[in-house]
PDB file of N, CA and C in Angstrom:
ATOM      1  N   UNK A   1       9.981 -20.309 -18.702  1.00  0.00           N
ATOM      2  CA  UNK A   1      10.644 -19.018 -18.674  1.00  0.00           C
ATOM      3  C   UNK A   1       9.703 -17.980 -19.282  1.00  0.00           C
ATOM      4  N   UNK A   2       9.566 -17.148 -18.685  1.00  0.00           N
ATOM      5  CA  UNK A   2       8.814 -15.663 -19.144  1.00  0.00           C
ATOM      6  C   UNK A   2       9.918 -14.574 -20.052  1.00  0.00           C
ATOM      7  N   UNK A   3       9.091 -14.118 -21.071  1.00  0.00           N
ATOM      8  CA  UNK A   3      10.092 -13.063 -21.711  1.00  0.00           C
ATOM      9  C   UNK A   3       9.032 -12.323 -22.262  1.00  0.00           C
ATOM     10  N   UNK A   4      10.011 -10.809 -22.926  1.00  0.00           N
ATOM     11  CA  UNK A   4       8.964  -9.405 -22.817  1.00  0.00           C
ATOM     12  C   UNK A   4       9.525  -8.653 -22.231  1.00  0.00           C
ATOM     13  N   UNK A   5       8.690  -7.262 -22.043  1.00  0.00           N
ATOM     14  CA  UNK A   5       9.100  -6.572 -21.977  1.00  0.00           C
ATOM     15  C   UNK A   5       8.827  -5.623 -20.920  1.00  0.00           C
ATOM     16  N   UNK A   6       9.047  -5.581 -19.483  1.00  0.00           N
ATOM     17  CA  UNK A   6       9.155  -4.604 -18.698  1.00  0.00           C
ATOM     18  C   UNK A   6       8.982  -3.265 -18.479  1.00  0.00           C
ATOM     19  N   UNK A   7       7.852  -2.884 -17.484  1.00  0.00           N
ATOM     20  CA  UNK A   7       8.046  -1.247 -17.351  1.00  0.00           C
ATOM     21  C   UNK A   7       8.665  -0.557 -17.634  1.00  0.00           C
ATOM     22  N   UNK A   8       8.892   0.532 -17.938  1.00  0.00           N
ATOM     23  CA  UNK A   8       9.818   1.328 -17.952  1.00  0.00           C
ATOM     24  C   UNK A   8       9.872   1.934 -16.390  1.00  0.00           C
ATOM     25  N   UNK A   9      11.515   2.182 -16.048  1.00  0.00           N
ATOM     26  CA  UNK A   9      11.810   2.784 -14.622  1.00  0.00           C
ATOM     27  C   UNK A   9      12.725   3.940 -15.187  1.00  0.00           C
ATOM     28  N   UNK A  10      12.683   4.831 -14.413  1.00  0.00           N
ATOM     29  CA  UNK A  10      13.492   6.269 -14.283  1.00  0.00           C
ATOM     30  C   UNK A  10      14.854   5.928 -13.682  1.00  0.00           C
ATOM     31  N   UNK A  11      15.592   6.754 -13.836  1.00  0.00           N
ATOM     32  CA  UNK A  11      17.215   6.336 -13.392  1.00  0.00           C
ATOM     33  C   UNK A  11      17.441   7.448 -12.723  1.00  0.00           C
ATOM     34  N   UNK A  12      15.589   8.127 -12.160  1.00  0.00           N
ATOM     35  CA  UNK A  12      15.866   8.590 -10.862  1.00  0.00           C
ATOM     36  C   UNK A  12      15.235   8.654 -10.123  1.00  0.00           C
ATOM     37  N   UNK A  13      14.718   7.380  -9.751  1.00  0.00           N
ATOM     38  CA  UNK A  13      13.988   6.519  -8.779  1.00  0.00           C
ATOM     39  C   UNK A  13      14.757   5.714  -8.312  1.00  0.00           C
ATOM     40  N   UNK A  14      14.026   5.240  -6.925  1.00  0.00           N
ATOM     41  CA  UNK A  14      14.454   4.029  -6.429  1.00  0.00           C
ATOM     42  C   UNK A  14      13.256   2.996  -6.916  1.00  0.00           C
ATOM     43  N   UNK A  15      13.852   2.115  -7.738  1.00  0.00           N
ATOM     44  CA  UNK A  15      13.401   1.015  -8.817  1.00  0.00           C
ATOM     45  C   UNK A  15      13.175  -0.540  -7.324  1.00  0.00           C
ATOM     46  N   UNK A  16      11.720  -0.108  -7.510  1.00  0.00           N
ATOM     47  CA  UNK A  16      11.644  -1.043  -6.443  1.00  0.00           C
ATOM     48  C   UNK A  16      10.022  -2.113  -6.571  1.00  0.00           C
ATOM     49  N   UNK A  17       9.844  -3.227  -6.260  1.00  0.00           N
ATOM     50  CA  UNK A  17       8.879  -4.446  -7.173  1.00  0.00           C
ATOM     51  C   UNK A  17       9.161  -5.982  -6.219  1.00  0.00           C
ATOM     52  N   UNK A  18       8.101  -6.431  -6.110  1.00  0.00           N
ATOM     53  CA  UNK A  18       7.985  -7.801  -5.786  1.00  0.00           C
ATOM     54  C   UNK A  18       7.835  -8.708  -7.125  1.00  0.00           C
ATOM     55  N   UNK A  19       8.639  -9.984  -6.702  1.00  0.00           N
ATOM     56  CA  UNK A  19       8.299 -10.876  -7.716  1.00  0.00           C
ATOM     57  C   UNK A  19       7.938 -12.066  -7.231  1.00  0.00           C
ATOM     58  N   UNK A  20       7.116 -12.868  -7.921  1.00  0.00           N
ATOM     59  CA  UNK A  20       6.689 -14.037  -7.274  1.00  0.00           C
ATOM     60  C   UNK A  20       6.695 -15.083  -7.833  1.00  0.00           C
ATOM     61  N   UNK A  21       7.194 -16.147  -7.497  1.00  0.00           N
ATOM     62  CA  UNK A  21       7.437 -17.632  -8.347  1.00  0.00           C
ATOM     63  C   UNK A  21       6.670 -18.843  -7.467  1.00  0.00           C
ATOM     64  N   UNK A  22       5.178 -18.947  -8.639  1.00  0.00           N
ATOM     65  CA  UNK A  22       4.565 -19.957  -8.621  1.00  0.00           C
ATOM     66  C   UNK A  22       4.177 -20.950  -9.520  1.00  0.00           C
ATOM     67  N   UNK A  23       4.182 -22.079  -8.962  1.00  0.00           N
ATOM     68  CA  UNK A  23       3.661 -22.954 -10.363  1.00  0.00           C
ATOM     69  C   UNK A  23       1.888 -22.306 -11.646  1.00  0.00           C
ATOM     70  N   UNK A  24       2.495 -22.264 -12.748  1.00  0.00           N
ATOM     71  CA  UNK A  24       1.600 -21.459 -13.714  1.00  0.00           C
ATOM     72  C   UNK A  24       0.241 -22.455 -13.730  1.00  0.00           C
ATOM     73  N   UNK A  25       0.331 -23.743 -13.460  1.00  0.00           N
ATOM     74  CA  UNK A  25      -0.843 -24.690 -13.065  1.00  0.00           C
ATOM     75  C   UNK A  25      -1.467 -25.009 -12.168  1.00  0.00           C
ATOM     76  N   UNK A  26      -0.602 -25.271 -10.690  1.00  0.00           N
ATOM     77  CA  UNK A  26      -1.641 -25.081  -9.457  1.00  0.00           C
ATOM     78  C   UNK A  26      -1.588 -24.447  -8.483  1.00  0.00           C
ATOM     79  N   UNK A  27      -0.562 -22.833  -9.006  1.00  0.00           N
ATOM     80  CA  UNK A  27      -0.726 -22.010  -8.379  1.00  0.00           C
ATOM     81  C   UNK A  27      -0.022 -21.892  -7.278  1.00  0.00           C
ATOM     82  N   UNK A  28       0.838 -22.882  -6.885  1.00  0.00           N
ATOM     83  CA  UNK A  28       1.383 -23.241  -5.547  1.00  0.00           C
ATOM     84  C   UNK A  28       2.634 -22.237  -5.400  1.00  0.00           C
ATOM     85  N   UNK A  29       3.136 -21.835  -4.372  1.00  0.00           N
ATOM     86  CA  UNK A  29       4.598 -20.885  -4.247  1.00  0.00           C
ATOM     87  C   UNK A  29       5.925 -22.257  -4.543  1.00  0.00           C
ATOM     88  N   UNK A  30       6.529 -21.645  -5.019  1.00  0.00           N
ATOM     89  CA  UNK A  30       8.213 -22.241  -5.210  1.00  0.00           C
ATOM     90  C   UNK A  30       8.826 -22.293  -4.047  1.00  0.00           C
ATOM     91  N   UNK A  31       8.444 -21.728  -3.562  1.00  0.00           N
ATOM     92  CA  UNK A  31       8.685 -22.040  -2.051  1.00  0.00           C
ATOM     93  C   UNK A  31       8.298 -21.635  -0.785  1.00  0.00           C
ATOM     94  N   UNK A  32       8.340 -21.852   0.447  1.00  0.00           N
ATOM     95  CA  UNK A  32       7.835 -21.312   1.530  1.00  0.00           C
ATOM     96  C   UNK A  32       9.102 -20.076   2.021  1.00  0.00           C
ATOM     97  N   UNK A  33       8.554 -19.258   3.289  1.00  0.00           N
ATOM     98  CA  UNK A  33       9.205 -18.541   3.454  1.00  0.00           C
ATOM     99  C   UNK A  33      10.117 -18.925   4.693  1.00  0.00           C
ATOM    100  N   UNK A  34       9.782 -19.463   5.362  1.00  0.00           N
ATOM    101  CA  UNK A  34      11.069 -20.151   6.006  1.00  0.00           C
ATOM    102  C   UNK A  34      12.063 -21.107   5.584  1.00  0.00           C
ATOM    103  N   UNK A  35      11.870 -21.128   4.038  1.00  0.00           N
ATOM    104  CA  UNK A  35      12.605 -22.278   3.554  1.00  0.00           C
ATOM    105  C   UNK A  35      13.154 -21.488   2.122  1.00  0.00           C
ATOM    106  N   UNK A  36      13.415 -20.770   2.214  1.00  0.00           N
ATOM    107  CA  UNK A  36      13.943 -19.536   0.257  1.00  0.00           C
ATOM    108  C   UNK A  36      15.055 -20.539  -0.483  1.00  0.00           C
ATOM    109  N   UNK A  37      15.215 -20.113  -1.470  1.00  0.00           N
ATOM    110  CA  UNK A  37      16.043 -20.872  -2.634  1.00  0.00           C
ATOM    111  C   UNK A  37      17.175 -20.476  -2.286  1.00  0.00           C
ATOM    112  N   UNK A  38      18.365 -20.908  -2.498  1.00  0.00           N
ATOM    113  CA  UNK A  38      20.215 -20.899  -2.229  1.00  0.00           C
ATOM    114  C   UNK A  38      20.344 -19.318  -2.575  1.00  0.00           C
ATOM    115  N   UNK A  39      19.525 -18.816  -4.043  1.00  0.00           N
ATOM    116  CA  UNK A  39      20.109 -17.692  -4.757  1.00  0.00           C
ATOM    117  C   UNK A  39      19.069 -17.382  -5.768  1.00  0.00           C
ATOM    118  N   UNK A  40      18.565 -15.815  -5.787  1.00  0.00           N
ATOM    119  CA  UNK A  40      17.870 -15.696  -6.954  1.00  0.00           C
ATOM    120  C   UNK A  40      18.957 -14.814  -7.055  1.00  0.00           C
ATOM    121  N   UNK A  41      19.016 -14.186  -8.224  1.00  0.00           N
ATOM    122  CA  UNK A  41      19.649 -12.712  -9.007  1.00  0.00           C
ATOM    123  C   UNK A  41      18.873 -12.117 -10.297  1.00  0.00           C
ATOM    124  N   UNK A  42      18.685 -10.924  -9.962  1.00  0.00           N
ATOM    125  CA  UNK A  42      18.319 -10.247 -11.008  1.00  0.00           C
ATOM    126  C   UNK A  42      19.992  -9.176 -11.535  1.00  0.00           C
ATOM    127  N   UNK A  43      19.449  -9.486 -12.875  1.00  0.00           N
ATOM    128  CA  UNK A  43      20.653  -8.367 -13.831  1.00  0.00           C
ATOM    129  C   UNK A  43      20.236  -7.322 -15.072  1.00  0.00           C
ATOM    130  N   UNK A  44      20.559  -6.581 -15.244  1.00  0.00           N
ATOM    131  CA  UNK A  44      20.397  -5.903 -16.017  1.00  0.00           C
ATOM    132  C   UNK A  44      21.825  -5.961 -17.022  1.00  0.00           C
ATOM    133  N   UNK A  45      21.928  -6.108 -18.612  1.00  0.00           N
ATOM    134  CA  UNK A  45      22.914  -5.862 -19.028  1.00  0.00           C
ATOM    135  C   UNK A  45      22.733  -5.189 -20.056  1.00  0.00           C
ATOM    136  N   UNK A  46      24.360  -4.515 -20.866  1.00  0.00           N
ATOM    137  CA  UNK A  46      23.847  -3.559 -21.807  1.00  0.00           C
ATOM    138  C   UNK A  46      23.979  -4.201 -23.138  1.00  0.00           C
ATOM    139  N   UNK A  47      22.860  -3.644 -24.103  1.00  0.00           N
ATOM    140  CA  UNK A  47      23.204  -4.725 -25.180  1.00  0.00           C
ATOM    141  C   UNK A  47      24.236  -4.977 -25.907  1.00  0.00           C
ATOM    142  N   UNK A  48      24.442  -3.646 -25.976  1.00  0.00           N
ATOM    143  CA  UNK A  48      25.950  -3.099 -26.850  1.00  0.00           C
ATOM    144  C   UNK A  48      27.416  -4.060 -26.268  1.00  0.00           C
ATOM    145  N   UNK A  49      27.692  -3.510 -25.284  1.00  0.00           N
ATOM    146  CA  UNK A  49      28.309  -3.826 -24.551  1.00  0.00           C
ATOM    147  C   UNK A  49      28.729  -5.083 -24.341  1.00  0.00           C
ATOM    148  N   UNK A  50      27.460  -5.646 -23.789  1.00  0.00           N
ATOM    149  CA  UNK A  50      27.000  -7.236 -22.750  1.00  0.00           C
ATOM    150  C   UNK A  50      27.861  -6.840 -21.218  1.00  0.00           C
ATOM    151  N   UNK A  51      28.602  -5.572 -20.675  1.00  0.00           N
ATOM    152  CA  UNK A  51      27.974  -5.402 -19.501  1.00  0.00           C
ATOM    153  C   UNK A  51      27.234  -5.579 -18.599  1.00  0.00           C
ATOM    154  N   UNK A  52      27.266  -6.100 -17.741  1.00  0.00           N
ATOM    155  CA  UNK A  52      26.356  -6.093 -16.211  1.00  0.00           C
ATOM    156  C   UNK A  52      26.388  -4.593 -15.606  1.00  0.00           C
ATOM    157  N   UNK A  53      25.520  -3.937 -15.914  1.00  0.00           N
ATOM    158  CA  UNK A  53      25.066  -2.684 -14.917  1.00  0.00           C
ATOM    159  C   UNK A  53      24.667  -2.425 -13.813  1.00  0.00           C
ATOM    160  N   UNK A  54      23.841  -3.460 -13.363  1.00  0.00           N
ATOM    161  CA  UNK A  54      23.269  -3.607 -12.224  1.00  0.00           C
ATOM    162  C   UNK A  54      22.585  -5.185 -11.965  1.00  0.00           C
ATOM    163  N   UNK A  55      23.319  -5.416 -10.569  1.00  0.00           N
ATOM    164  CA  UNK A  55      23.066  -7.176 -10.613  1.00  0.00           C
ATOM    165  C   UNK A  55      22.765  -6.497  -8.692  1.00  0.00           C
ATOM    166  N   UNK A  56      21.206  -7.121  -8.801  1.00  0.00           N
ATOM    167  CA  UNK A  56      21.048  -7.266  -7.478  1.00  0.00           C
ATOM    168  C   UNK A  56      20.985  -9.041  -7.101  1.00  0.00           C
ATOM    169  N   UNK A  57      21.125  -9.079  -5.639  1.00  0.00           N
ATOM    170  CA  UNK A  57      20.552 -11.244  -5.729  1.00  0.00           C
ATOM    171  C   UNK A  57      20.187 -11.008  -3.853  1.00  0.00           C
ATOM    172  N   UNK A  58      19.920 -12.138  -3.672  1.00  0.00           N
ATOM    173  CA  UNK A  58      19.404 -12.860  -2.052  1.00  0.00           C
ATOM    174  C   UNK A  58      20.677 -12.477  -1.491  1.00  0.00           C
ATOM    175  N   UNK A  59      21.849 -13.016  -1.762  1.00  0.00           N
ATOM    176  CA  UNK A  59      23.026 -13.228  -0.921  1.00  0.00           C
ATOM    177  C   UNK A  59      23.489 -11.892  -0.760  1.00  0.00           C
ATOM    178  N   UNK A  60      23.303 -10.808  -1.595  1.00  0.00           N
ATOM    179  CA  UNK A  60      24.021  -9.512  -1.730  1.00  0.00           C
ATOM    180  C   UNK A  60      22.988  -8.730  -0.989  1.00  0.00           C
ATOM    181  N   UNK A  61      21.555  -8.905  -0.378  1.00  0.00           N
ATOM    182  CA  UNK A  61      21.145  -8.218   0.534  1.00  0.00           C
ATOM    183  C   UNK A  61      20.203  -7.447  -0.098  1.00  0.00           C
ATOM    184  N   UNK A  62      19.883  -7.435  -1.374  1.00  0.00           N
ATOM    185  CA  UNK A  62      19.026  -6.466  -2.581  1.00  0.00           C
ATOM    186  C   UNK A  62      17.675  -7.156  -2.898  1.00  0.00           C
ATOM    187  N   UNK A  63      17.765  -8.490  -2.565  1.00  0.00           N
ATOM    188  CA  UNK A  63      16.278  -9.023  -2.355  1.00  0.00           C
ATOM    189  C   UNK A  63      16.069  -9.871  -1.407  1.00  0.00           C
ATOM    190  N   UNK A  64      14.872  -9.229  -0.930  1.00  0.00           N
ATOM    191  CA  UNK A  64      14.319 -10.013   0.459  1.00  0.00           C
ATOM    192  C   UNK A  64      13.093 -10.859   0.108  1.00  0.00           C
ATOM    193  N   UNK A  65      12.848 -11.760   0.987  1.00  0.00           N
ATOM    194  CA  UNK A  65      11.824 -12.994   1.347  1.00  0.00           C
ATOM    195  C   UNK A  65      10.869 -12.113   1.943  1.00  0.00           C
ATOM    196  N   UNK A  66       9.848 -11.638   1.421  1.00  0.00           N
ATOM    197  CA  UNK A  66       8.551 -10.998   1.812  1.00  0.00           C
ATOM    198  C   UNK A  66       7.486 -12.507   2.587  1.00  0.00           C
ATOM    199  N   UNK A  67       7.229 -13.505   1.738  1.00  0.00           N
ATOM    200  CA  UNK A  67       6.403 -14.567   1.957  1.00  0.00           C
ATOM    201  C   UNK A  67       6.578 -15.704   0.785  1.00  0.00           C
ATOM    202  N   UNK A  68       5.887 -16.747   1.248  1.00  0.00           N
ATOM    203  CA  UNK A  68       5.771 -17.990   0.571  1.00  0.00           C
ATOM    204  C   UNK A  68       5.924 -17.423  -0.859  1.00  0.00           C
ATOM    205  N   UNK A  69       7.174 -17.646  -1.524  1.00  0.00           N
ATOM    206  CA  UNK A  69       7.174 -17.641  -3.230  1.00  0.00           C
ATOM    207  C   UNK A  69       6.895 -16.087  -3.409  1.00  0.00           C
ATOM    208  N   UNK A  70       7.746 -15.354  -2.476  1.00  0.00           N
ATOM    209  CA  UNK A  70       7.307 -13.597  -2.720  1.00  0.00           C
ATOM    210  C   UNK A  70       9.030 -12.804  -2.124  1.00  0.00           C
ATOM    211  N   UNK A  71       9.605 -12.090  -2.924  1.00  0.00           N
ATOM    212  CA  UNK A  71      10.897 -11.112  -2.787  1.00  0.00           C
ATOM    213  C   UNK A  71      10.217 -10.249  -3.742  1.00  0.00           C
ATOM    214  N   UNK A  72      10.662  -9.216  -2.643  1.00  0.00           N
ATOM    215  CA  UNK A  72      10.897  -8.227  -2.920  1.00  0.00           C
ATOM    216  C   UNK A  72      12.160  -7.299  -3.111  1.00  0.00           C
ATOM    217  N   UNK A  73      12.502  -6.629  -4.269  1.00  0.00           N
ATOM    218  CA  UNK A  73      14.055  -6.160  -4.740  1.00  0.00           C
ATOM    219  C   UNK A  73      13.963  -4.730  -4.286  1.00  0.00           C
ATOM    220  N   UNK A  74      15.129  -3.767  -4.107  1.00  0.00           N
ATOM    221  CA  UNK A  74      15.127  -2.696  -4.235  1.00  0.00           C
ATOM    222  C   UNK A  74      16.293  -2.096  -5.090  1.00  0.00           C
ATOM    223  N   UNK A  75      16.397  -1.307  -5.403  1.00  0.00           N
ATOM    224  CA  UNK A  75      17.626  -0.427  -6.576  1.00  0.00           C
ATOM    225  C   UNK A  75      17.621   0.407  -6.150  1.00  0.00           C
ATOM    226  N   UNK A  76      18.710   1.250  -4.735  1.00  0.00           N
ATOM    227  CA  UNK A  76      18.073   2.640  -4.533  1.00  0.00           C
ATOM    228  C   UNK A  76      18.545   3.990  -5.766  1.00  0.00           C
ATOM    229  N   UNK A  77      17.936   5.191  -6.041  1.00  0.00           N
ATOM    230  CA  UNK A  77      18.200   6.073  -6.605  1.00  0.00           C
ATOM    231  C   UNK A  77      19.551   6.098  -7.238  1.00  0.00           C
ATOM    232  N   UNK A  78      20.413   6.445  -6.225  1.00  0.00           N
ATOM    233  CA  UNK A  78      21.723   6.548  -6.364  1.00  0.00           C
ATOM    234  C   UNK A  78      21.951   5.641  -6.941  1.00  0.00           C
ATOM    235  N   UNK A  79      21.757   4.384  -6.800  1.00  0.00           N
ATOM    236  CA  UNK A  79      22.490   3.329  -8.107  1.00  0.00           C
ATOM    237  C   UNK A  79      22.004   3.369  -9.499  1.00  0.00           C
ATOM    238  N   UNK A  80      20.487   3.493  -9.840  1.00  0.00           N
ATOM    239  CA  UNK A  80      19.881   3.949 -11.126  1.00  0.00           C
ATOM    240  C   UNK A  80      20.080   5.106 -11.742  1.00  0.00           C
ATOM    241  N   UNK A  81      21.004   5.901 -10.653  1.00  0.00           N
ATOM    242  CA  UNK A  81      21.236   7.316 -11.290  1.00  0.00           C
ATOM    243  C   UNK A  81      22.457   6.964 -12.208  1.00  0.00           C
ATOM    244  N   UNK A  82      23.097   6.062 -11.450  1.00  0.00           N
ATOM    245  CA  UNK A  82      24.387   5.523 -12.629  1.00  0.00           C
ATOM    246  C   UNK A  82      24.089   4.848 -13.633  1.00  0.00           C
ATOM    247  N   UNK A  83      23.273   4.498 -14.218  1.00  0.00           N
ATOM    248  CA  UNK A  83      22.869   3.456 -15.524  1.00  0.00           C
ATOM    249  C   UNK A  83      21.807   4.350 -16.304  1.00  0.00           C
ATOM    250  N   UNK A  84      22.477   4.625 -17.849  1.00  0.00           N
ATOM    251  CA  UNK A  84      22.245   5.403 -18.630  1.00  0.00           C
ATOM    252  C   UNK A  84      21.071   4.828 -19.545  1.00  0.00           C
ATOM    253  N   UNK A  85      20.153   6.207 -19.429  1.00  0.00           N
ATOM    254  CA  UNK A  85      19.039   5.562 -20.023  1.00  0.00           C
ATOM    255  C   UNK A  85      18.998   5.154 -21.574  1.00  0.00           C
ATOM    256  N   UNK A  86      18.611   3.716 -21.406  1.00  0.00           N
ATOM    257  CA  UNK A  86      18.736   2.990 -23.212  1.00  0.00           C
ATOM    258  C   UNK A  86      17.478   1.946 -22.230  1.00  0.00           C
ATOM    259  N   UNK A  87      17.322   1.209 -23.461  1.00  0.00           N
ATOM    260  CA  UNK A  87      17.097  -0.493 -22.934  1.00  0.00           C
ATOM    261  C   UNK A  87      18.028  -1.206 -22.820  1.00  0.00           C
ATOM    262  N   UNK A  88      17.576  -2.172 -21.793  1.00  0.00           N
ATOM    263  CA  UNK A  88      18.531  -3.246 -21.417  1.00  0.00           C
ATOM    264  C   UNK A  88      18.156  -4.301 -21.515  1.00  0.00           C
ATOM    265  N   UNK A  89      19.169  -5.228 -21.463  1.00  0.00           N
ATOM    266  CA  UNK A  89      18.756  -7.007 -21.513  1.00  0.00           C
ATOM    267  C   UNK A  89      18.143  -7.198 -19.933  1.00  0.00           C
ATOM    268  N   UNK A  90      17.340  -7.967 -18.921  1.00  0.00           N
ATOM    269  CA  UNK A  90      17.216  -7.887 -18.103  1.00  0.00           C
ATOM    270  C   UNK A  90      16.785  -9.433 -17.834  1.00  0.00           C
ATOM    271  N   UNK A  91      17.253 -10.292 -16.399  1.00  0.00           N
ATOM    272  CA  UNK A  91      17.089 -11.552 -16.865  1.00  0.00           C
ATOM    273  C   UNK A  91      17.278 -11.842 -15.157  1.00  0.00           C
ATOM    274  N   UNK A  92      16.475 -12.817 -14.449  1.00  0.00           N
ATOM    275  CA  UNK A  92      16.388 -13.248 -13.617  1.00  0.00           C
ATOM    276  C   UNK A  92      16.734 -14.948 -13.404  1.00  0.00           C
ATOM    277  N   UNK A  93      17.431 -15.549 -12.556  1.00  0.00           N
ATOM    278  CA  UNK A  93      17.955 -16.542 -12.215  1.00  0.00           C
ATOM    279  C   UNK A  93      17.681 -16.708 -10.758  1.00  0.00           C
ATOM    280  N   UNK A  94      17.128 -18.212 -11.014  1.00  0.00           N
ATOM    281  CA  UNK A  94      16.374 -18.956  -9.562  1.00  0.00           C
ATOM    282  C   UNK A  94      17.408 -19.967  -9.309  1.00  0.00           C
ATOM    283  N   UNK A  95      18.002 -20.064  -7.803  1.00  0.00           N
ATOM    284  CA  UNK A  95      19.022 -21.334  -7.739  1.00  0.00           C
ATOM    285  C   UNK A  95      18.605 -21.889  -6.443  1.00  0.00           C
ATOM    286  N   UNK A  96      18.331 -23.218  -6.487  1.00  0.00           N
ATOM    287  CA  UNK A  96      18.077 -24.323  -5.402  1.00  0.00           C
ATOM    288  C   UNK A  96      18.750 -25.660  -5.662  1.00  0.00           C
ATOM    289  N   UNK A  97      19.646 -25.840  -4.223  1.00  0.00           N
ATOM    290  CA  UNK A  97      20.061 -27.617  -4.777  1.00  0.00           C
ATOM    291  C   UNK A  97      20.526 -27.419  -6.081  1.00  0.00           C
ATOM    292  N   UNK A  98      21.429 -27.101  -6.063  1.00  0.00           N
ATOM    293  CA  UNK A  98      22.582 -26.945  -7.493  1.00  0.00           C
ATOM    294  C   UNK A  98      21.460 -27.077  -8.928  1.00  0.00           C
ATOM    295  N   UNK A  99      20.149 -26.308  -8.786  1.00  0.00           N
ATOM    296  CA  UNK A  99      19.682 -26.281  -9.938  1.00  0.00           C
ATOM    297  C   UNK A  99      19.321 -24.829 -10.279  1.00  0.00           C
ATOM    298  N   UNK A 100      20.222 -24.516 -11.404  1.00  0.00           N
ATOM    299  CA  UNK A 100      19.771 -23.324 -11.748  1.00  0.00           C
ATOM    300  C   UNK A 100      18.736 -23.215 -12.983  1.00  0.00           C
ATOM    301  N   UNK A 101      17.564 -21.984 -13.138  1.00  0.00           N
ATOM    302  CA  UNK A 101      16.731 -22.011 -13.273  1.00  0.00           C
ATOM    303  C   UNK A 101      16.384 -19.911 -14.077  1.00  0.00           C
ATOM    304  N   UNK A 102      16.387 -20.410 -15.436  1.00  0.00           N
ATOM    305  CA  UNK A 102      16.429 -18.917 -15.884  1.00  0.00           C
ATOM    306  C   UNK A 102      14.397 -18.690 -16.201  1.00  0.00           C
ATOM    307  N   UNK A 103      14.462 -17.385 -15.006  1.00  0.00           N
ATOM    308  CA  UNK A 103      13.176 -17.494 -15.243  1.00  0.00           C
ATOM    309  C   UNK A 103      12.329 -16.290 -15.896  1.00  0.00           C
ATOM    310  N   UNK A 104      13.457 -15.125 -16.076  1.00  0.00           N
ATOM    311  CA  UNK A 104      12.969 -14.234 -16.838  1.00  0.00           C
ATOM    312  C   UNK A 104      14.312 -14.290 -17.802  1.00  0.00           C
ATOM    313  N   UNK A 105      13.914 -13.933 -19.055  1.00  0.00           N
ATOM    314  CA  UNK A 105      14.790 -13.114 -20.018  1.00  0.00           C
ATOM    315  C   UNK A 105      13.875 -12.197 -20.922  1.00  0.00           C
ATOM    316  N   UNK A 106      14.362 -10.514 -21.037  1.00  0.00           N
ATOM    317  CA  UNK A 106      13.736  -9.792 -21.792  1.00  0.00           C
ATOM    318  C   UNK A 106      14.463  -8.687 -22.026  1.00  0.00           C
ATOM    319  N   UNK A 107      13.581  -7.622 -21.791  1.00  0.00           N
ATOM    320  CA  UNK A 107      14.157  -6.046 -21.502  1.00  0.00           C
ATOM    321  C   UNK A 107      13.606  -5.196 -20.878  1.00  0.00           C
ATOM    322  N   UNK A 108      13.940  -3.937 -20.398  1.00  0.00           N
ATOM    323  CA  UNK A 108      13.426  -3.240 -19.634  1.00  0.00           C
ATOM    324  C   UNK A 108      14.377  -1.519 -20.031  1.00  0.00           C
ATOM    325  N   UNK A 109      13.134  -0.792 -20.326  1.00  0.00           N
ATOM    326  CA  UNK A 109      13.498   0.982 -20.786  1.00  0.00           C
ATOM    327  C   UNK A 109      13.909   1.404 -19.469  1.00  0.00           C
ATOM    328  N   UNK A 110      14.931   1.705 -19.458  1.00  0.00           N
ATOM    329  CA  UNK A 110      15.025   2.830 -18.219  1.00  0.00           C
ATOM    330  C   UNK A 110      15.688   4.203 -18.928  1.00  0.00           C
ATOM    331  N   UNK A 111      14.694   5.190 -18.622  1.00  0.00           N
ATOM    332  CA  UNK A 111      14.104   6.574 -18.968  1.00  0.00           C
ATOM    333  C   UNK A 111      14.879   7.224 -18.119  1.00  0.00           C
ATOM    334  N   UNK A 112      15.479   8.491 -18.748  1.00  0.00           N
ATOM    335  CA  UNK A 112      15.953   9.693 -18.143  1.00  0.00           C
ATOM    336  C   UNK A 112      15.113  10.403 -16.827  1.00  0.00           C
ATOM    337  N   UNK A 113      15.339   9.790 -15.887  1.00  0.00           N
ATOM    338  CA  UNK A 113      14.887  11.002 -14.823  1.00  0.00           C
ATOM    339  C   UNK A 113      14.923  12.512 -14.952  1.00  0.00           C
ATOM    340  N   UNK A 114      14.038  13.434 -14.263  1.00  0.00           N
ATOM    341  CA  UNK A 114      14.405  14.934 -14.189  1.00  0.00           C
ATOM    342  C   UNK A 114      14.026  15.321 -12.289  1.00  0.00           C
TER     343      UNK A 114
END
């Protein structure tokens, strides 16, 4: 699992990034692209709170299969315009064959747009 701390994004942008899951030793993709995992999801939550602000995943249409061990997410504007700029908890989940798999946990600033 990777943790840390994330760019900062504007909450008036469209918050948009590829991520890629390969083995950290021989480099290989997690998977091919005709073959993607059941479910990734990315979330953002608030700390205060523990809110979910923004939960994109595979099944909900917010991240796509670019290539072998490669999605790409998008957040358009309008949804980052709703999530108030603080830091957040931010944490990614890989699911294949009933194995789930937490592969980021950290945070991420999202900054007042103008």
């Amino acid at each position: 699992m990777y943790s840390g701390t994330l760019a900062p994004v504007s909450n008036a942008e469209t918050w948009t990034d590829t991520l890629e899951f390969v083995n950290d030793t021989t480099g290989a993709a997690w998977f091919v692209q005709a073959s993607p995992p059941d479910e990734i999801t990315l979330k953002l939550r608030d700390k205060q709170s523990e809110a979910t602000v923004l939960s994109l995943s595979l099944s909900g249409g917010d991240l796509v299969v670019v290539g072998d061990g490669q999605v790409t997410f998008t957040a358009s504007a309008s949804t980052m315009a709703g999530i108030e700029p603080k830091t957040y908890d931010v944490g990614i989940l890989y699911e294949d064959d009933d194995v789930v798999t937490q592969v980021l946990l950290g945070t991420i600033p999202i900054l007042r747009g103008l």
